[in-house]
N, C-alpha and C. Protein backbone atom coordinates (compact mmCIF):
# COMPACT_ATOMS: atom_id res chain seq x y z
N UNK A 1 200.63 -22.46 193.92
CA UNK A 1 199.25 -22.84 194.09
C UNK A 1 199.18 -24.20 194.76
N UNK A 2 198.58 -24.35 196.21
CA UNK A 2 198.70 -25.28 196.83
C UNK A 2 197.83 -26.43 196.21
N UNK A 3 197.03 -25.99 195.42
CA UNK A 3 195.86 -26.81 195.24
C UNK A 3 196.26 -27.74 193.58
N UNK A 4 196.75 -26.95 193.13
CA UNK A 4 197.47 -27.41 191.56
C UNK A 4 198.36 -28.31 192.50
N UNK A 5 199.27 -28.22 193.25
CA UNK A 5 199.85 -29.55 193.99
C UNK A 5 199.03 -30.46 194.18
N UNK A 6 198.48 -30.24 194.90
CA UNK A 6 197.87 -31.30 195.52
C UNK A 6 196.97 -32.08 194.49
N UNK A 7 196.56 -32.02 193.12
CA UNK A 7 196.07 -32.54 192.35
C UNK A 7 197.06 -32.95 191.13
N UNK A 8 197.98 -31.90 191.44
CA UNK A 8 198.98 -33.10 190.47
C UNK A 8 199.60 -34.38 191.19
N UNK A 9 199.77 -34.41 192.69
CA UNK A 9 200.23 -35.30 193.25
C UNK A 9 199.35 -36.38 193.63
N UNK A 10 198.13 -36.14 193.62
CA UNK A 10 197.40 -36.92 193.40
C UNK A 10 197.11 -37.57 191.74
N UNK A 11 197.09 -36.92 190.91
CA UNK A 11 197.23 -37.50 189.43
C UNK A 11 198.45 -38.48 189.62
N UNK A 12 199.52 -38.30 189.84
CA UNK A 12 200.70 -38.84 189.95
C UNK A 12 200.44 -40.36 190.33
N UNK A 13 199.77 -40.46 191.60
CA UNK A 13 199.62 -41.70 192.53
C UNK A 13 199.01 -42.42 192.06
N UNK A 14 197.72 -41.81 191.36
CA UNK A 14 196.77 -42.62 190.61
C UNK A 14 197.32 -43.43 189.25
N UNK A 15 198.27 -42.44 189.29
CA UNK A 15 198.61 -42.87 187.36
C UNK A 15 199.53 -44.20 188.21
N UNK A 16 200.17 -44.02 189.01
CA UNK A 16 201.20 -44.94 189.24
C UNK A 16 200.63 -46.32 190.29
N UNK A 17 199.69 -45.93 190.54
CA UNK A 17 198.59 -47.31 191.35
C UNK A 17 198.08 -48.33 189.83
N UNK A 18 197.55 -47.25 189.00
CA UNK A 18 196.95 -47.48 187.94
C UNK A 18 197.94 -48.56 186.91
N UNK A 19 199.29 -47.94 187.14
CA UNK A 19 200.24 -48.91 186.34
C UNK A 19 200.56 -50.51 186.52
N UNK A 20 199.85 -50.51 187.91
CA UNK A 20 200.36 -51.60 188.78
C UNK A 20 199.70 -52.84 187.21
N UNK A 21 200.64 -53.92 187.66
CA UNK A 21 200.30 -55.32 186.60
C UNK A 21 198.89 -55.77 187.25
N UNK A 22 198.03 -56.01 185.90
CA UNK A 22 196.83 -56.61 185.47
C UNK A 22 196.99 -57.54 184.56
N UNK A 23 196.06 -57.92 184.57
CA UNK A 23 195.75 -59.42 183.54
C UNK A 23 196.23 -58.69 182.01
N UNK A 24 196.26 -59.74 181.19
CA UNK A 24 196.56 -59.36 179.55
C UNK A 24 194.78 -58.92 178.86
N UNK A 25 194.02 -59.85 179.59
CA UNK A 25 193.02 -60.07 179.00
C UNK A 25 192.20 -58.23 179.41
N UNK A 26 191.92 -57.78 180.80
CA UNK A 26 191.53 -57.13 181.13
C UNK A 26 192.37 -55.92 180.79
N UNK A 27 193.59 -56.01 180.47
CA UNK A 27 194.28 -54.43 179.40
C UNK A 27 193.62 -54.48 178.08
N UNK A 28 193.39 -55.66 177.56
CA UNK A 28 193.05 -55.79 175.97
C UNK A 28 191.17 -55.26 176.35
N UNK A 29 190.72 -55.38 176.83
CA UNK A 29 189.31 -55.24 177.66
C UNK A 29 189.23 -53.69 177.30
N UNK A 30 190.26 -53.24 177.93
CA UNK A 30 190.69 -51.47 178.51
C UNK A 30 190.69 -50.74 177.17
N UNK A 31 191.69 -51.27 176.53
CA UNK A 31 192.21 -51.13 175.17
C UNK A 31 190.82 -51.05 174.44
N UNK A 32 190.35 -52.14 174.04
CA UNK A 32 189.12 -51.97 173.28
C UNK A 32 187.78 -51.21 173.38
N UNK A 33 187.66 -50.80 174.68
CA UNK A 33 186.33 -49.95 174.84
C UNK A 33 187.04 -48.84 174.93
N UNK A 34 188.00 -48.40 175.16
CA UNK A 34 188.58 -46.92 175.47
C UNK A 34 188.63 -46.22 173.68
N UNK A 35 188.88 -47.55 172.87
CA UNK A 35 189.08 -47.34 171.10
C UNK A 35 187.15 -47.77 170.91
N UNK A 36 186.71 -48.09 171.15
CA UNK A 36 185.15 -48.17 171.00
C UNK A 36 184.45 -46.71 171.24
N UNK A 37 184.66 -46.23 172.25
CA UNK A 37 184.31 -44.78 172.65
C UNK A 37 184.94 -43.66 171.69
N UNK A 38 185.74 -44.02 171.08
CA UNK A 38 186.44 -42.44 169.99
C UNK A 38 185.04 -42.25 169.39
N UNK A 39 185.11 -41.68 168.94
CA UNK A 39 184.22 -40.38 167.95
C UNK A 39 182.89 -40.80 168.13
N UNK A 40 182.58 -41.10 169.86
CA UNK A 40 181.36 -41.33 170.04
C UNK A 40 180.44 -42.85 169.66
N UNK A 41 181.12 -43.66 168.97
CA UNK A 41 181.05 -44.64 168.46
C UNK A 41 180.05 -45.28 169.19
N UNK A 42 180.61 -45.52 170.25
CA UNK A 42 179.69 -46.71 171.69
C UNK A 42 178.38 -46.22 171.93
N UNK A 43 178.35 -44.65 172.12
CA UNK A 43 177.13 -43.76 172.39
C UNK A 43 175.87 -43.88 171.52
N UNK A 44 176.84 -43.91 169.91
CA UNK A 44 175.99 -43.64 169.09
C UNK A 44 174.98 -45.23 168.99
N UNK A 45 175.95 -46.26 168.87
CA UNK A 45 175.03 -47.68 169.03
C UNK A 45 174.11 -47.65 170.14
N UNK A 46 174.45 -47.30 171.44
CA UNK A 46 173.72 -46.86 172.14
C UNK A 46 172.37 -46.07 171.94
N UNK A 47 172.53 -45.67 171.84
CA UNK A 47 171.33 -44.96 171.21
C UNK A 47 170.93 -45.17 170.17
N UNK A 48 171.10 -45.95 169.44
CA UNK A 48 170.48 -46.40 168.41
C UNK A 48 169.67 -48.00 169.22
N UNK A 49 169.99 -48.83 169.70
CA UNK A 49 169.16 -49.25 170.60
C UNK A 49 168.38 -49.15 171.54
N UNK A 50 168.62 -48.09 172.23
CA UNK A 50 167.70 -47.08 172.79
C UNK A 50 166.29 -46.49 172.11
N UNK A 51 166.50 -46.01 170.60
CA UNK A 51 165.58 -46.03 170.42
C UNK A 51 164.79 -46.97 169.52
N UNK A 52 165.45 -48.37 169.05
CA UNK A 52 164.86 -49.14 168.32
C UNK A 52 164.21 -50.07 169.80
N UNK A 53 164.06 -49.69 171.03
CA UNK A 53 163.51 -50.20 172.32
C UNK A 53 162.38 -49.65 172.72
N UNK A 54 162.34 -48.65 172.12
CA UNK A 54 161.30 -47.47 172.69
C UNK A 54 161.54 -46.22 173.43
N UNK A 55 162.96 -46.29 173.74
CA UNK A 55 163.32 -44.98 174.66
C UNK A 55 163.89 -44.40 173.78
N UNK A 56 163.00 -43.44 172.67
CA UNK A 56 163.25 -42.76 172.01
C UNK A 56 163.82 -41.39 172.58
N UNK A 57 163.30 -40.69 173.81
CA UNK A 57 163.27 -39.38 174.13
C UNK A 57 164.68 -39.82 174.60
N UNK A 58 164.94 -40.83 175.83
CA UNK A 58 166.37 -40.90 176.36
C UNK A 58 167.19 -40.73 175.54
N UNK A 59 166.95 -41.37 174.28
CA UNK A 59 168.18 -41.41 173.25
C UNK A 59 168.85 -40.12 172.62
N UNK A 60 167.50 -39.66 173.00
CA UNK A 60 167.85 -38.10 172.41
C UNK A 60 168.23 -37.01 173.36
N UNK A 61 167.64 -37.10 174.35
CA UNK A 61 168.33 -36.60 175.50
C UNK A 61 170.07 -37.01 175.39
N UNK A 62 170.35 -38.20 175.55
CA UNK A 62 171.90 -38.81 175.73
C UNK A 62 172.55 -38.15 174.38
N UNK A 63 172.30 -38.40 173.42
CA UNK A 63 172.86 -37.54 172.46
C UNK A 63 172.95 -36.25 172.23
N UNK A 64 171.91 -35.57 172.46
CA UNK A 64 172.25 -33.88 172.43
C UNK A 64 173.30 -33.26 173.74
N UNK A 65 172.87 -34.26 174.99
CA UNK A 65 173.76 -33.85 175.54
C UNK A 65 175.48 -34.69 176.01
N UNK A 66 175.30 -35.61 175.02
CA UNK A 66 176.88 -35.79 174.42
C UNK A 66 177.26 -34.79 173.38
N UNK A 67 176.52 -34.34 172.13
CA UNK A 67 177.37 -33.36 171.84
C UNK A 67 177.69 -31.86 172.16
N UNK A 68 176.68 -31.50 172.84
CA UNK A 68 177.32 -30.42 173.87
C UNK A 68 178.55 -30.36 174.43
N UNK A 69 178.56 -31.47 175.13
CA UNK A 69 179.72 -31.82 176.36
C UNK A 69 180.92 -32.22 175.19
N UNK A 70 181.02 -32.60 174.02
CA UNK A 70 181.70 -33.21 173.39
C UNK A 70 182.24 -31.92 172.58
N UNK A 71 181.68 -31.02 172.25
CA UNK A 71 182.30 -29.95 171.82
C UNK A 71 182.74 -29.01 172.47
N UNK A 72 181.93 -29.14 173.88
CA UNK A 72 182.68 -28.50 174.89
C UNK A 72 183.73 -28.11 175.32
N UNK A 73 184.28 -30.18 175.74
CA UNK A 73 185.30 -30.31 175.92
C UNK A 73 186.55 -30.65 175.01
N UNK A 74 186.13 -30.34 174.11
CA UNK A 74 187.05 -30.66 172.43
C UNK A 74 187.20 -29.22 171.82
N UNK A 75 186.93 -28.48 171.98
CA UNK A 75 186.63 -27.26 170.97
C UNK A 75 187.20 -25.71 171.56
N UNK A 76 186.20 -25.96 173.42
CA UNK A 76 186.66 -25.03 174.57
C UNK A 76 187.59 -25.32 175.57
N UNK A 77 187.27 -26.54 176.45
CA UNK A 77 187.76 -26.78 177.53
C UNK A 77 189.73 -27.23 177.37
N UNK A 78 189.73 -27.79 176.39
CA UNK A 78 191.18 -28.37 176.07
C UNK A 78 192.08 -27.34 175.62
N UNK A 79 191.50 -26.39 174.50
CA UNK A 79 191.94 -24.84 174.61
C UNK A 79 192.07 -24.14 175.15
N UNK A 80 191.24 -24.24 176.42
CA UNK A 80 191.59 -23.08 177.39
C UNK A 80 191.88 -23.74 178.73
N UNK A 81 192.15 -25.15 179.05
CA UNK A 81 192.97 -25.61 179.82
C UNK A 81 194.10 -26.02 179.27
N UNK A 82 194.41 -26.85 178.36
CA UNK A 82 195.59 -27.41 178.11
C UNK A 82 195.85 -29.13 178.98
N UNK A 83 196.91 -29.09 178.88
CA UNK A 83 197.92 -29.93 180.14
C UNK A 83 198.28 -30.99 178.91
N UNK A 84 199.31 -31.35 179.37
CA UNK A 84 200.13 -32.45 178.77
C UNK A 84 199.84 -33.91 179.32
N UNK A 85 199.82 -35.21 178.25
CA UNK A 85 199.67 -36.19 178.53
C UNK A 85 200.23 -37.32 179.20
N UNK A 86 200.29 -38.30 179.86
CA UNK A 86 200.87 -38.70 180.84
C UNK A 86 201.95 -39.45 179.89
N UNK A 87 203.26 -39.49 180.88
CA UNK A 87 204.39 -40.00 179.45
C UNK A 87 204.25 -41.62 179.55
N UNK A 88 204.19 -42.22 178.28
CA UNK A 88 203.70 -43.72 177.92
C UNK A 88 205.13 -44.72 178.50
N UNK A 89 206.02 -44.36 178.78
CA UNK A 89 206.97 -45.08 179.04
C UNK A 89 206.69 -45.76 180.27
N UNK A 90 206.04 -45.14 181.20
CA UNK A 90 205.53 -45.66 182.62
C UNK A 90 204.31 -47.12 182.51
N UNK A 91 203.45 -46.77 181.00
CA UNK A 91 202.65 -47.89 180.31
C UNK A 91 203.14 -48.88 180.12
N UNK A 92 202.44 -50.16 180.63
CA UNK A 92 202.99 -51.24 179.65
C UNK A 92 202.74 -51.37 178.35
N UNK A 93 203.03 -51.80 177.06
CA UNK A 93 202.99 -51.64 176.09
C UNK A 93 201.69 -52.21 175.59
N UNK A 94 201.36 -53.80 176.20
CA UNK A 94 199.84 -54.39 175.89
C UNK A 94 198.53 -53.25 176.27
N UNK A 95 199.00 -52.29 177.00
CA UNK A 95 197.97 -51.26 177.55
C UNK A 95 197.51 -49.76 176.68
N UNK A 96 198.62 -49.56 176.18
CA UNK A 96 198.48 -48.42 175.33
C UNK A 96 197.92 -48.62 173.67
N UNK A 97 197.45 -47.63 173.57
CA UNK A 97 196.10 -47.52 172.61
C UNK A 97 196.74 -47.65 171.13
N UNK A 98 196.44 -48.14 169.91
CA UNK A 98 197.35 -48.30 168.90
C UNK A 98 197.67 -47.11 168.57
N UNK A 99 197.11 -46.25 168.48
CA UNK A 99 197.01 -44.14 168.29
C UNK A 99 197.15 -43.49 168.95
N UNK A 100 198.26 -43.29 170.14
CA UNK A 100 197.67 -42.35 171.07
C UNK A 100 196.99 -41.07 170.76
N UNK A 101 196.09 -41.01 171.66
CA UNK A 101 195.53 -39.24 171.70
C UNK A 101 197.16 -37.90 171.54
N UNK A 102 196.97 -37.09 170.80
CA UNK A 102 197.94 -36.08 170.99
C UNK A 102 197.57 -34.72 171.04
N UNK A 103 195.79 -34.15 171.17
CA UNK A 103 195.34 -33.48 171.59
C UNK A 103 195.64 -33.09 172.90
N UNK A 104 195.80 -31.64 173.74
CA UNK A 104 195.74 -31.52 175.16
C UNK A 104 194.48 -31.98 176.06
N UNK A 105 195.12 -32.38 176.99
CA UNK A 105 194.51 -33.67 178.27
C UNK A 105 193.43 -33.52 178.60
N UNK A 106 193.12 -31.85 179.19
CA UNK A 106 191.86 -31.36 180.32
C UNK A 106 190.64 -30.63 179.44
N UNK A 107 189.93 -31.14 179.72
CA UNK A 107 189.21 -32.34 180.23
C UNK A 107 189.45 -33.54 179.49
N UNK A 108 188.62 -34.53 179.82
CA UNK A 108 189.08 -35.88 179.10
C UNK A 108 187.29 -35.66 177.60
N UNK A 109 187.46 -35.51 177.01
CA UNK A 109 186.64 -35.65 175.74
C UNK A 109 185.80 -36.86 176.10
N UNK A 110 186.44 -38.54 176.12
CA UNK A 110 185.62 -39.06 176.01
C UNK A 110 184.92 -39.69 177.61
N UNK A 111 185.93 -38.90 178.56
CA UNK A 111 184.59 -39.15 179.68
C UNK A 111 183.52 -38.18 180.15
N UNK A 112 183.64 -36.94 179.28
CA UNK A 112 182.57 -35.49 179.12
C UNK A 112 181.26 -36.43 178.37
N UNK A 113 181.71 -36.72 176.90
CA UNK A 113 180.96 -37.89 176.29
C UNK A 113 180.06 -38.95 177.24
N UNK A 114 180.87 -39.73 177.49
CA UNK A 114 180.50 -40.85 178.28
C UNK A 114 179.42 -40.75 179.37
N UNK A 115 179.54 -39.54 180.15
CA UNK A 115 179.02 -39.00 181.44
C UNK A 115 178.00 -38.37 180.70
N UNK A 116 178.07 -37.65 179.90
CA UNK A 116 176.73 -36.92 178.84
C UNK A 116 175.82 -37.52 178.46
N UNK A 117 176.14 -38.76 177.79
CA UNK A 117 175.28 -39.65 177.07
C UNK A 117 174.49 -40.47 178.61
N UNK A 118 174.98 -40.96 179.61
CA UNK A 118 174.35 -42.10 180.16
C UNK A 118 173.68 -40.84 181.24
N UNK A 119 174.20 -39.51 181.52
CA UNK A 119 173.53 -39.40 182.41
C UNK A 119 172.33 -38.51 181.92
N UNK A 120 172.35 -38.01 180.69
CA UNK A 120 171.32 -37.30 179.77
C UNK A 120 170.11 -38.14 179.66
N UNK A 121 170.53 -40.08 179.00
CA UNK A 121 169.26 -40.62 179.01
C UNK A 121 169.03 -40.67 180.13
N UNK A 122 169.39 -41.03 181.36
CA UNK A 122 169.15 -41.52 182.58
C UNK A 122 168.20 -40.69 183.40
N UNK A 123 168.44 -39.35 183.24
CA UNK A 123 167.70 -38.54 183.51
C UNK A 123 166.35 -38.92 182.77
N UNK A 124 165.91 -39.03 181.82
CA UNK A 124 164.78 -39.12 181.16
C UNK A 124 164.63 -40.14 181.50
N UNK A 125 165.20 -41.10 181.59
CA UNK A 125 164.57 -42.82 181.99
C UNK A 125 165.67 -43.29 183.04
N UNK A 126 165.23 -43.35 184.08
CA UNK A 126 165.40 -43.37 185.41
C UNK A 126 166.72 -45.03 185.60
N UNK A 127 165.38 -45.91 185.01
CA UNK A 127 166.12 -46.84 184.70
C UNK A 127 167.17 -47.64 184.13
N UNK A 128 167.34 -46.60 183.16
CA UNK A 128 168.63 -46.89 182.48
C UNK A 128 169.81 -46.98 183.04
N UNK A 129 169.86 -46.03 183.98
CA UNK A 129 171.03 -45.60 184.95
C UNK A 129 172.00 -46.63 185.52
N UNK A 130 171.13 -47.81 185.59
CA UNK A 130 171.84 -49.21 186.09
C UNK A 130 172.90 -49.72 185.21
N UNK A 131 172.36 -49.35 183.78
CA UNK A 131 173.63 -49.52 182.54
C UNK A 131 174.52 -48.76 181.96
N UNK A 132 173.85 -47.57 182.23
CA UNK A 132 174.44 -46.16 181.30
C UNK A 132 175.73 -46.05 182.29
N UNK A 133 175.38 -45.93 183.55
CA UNK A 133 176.70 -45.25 184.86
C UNK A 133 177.98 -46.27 184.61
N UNK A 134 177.51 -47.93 184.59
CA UNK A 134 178.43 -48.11 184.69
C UNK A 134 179.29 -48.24 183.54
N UNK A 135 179.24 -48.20 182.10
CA UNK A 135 179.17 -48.30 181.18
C UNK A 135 180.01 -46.73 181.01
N UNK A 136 179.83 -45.54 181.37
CA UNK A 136 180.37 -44.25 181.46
C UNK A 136 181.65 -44.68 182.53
N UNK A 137 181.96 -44.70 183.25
CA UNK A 137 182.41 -45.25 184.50
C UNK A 137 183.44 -46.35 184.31
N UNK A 138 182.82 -47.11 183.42
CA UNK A 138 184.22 -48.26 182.54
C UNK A 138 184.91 -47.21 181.45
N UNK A 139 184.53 -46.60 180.63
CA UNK A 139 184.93 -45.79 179.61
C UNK A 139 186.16 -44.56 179.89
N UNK A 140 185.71 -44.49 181.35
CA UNK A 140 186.30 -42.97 182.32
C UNK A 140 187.54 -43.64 182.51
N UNK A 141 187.39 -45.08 182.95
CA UNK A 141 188.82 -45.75 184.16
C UNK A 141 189.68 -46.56 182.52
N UNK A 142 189.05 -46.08 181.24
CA UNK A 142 189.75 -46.78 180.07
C UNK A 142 191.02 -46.05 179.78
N UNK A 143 190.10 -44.72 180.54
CA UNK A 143 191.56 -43.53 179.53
C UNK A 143 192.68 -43.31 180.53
N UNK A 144 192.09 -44.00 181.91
CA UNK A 144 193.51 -43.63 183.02
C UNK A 144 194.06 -45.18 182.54
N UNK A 145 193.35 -46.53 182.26
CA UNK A 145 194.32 -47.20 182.14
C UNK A 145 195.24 -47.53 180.80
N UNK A 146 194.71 -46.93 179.66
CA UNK A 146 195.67 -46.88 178.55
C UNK A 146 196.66 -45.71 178.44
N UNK A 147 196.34 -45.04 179.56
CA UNK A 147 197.38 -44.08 179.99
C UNK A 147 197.53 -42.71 178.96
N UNK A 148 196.43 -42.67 178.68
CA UNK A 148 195.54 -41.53 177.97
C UNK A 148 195.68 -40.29 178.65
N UNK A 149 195.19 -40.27 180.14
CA UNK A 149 194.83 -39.39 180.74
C UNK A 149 195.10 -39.65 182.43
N UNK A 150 194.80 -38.24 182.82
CA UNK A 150 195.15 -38.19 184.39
C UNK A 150 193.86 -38.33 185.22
N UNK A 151 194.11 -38.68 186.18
CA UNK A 151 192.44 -38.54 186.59
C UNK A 151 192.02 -37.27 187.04
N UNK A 152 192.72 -36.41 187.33
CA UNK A 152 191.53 -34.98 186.96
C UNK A 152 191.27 -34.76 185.74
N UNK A 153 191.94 -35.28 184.50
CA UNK A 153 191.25 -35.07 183.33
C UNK A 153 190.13 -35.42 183.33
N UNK A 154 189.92 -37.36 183.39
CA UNK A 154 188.52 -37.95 184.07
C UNK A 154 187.83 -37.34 184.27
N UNK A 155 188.18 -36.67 185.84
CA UNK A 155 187.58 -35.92 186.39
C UNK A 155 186.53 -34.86 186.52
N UNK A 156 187.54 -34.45 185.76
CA UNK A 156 187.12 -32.88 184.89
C UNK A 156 186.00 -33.39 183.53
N UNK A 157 186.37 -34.13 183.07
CA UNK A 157 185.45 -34.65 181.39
C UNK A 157 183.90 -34.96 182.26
N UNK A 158 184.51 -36.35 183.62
CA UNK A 158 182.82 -36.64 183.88
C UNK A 158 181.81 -35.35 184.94
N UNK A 159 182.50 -34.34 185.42
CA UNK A 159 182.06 -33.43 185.77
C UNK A 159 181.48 -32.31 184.34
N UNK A 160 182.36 -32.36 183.48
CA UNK A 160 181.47 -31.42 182.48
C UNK A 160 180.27 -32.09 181.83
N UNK A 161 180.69 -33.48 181.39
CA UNK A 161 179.23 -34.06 180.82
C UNK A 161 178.01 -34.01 181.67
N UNK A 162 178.60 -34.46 182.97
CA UNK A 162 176.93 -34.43 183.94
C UNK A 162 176.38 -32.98 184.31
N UNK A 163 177.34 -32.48 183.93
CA UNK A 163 176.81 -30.97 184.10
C UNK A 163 175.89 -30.33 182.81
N UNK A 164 176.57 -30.99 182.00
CA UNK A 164 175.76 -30.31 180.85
C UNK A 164 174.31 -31.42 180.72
N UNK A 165 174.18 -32.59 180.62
CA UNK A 165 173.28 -33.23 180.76
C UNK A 165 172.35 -32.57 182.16
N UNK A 166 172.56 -32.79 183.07
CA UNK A 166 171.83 -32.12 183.82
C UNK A 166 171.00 -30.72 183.53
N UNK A 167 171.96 -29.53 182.75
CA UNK A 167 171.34 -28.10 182.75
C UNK A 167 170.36 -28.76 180.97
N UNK A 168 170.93 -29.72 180.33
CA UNK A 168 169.46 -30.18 178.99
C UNK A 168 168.68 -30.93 179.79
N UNK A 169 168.17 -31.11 180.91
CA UNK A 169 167.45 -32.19 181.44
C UNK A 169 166.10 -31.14 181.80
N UNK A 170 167.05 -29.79 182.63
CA UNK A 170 166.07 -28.92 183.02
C UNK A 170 165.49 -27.69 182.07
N UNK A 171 166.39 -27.66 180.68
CA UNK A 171 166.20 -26.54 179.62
C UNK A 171 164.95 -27.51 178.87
N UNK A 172 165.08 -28.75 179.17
CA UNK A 172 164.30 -29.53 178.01
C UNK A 172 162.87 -29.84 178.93
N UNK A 173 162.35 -29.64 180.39
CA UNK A 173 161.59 -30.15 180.68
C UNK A 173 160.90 -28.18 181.04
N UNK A 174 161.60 -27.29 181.54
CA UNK A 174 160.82 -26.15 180.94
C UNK A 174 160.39 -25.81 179.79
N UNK A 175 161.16 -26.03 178.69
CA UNK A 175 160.36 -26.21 177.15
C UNK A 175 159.05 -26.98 177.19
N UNK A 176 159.18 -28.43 177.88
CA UNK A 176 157.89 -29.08 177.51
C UNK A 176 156.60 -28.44 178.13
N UNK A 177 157.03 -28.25 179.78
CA UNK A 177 156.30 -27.59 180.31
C UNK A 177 155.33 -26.08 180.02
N UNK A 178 156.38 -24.93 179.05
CA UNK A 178 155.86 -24.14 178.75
C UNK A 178 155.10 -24.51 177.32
N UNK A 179 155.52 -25.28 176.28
CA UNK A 179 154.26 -26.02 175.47
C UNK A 179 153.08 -26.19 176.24
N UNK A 180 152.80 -27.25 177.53
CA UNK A 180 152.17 -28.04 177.74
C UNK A 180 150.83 -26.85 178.26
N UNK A 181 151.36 -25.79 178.98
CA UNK A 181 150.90 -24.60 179.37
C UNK A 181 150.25 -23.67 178.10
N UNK A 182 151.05 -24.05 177.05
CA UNK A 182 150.40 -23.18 175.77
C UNK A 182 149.20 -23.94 175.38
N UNK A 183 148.95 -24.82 175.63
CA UNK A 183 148.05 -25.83 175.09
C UNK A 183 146.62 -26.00 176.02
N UNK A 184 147.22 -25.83 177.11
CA UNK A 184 146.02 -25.69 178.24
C UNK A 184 145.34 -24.65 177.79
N UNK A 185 146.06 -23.40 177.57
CA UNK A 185 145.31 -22.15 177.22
C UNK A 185 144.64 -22.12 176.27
N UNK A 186 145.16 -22.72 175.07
CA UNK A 186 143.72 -22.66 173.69
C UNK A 186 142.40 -23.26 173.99
């Protein structure tokens, strides 16, 4: 399969660009939001300021469609892709996570998450997007640099979250719409 090449050899390059020496401060940076994001953690504060702000609906948008994408890619996608994790020896040691992940790779869980949550509210509040993306986007480049993951895992995680956020963006605004239509009629 020419194409499984060509994306493992590209995973390869990335992982090994990715290894290149960085600051201590900016691995410990990596380290800590990549362990901030487990079990949704970052999302959930997130949204809990979200809606102690007033963007109650975003919050809820970003959350339903983090756990979609989060069971998605935890429950389905890793089961029925698989792949093995990148070997830590290539890591520097200040970089790698105190736990590694030992679940299979594809998709990446917490950039399905990540991509779910910012692009779910974002959709509902337009504005958010300036914080949520990049904020998903730091979280995504956490798991290639603690050497978590490959970047089609990435890949693959921030393509399933925006996908699923996207199809609750449009399941949730035909719902309102067909209310809004029930209501005209009485």
């Amino acid at each position: 399969m020419p194409a499984a090449r060509a994306i493992r050899a590209l995973d390869l390059t990335v992982f090994d660009r990715v290894g290149r020496p960085s600051s201590a401060r900016f691995d410990r940076s990596m380290v800590g939001l990549s362990s901030l994001a487990d079990h949704a953690k970052l999302w959930a504060a997130a949204g809990a300021v979200l809606m102690v702000t007033g963007h109650r609906s975003a919050a809820a948008r970003g959350l339903t469609s983090l756990s979609i994408a989060s069971l998605s890619a935890n429950l389905i996608g890793k089961r029925l892709f698989g792949g093995s994790r990148p070997q830590l020896s290539g890591v520097p040691r200040r970089r790698r996570l105190p736990r590694p992940p030992t679940s299979a790779t594809f998709p990446s869980g917490h950039s399905a998450s990540a991509f779910a949550f910012a692009v779910g509210a974002s959709l509902d509040d337009p504005g958010l997007a300036v914080v949520l993306l990049p904020m998903a986007v730091a979280v995504a480049y956490s798991r290639l640099h603690t050497g978590s993951h490959w970047l089609s895992d990435v890949a693959g995680g921030a393509l399933l979250g925006t996908t699923v956020a996207a199809a609750d963006a449009v399941r949730h605004r035909r719902q309102h719409a067909r209310a809004h239509a029930r209501q005209a009629g009485s």
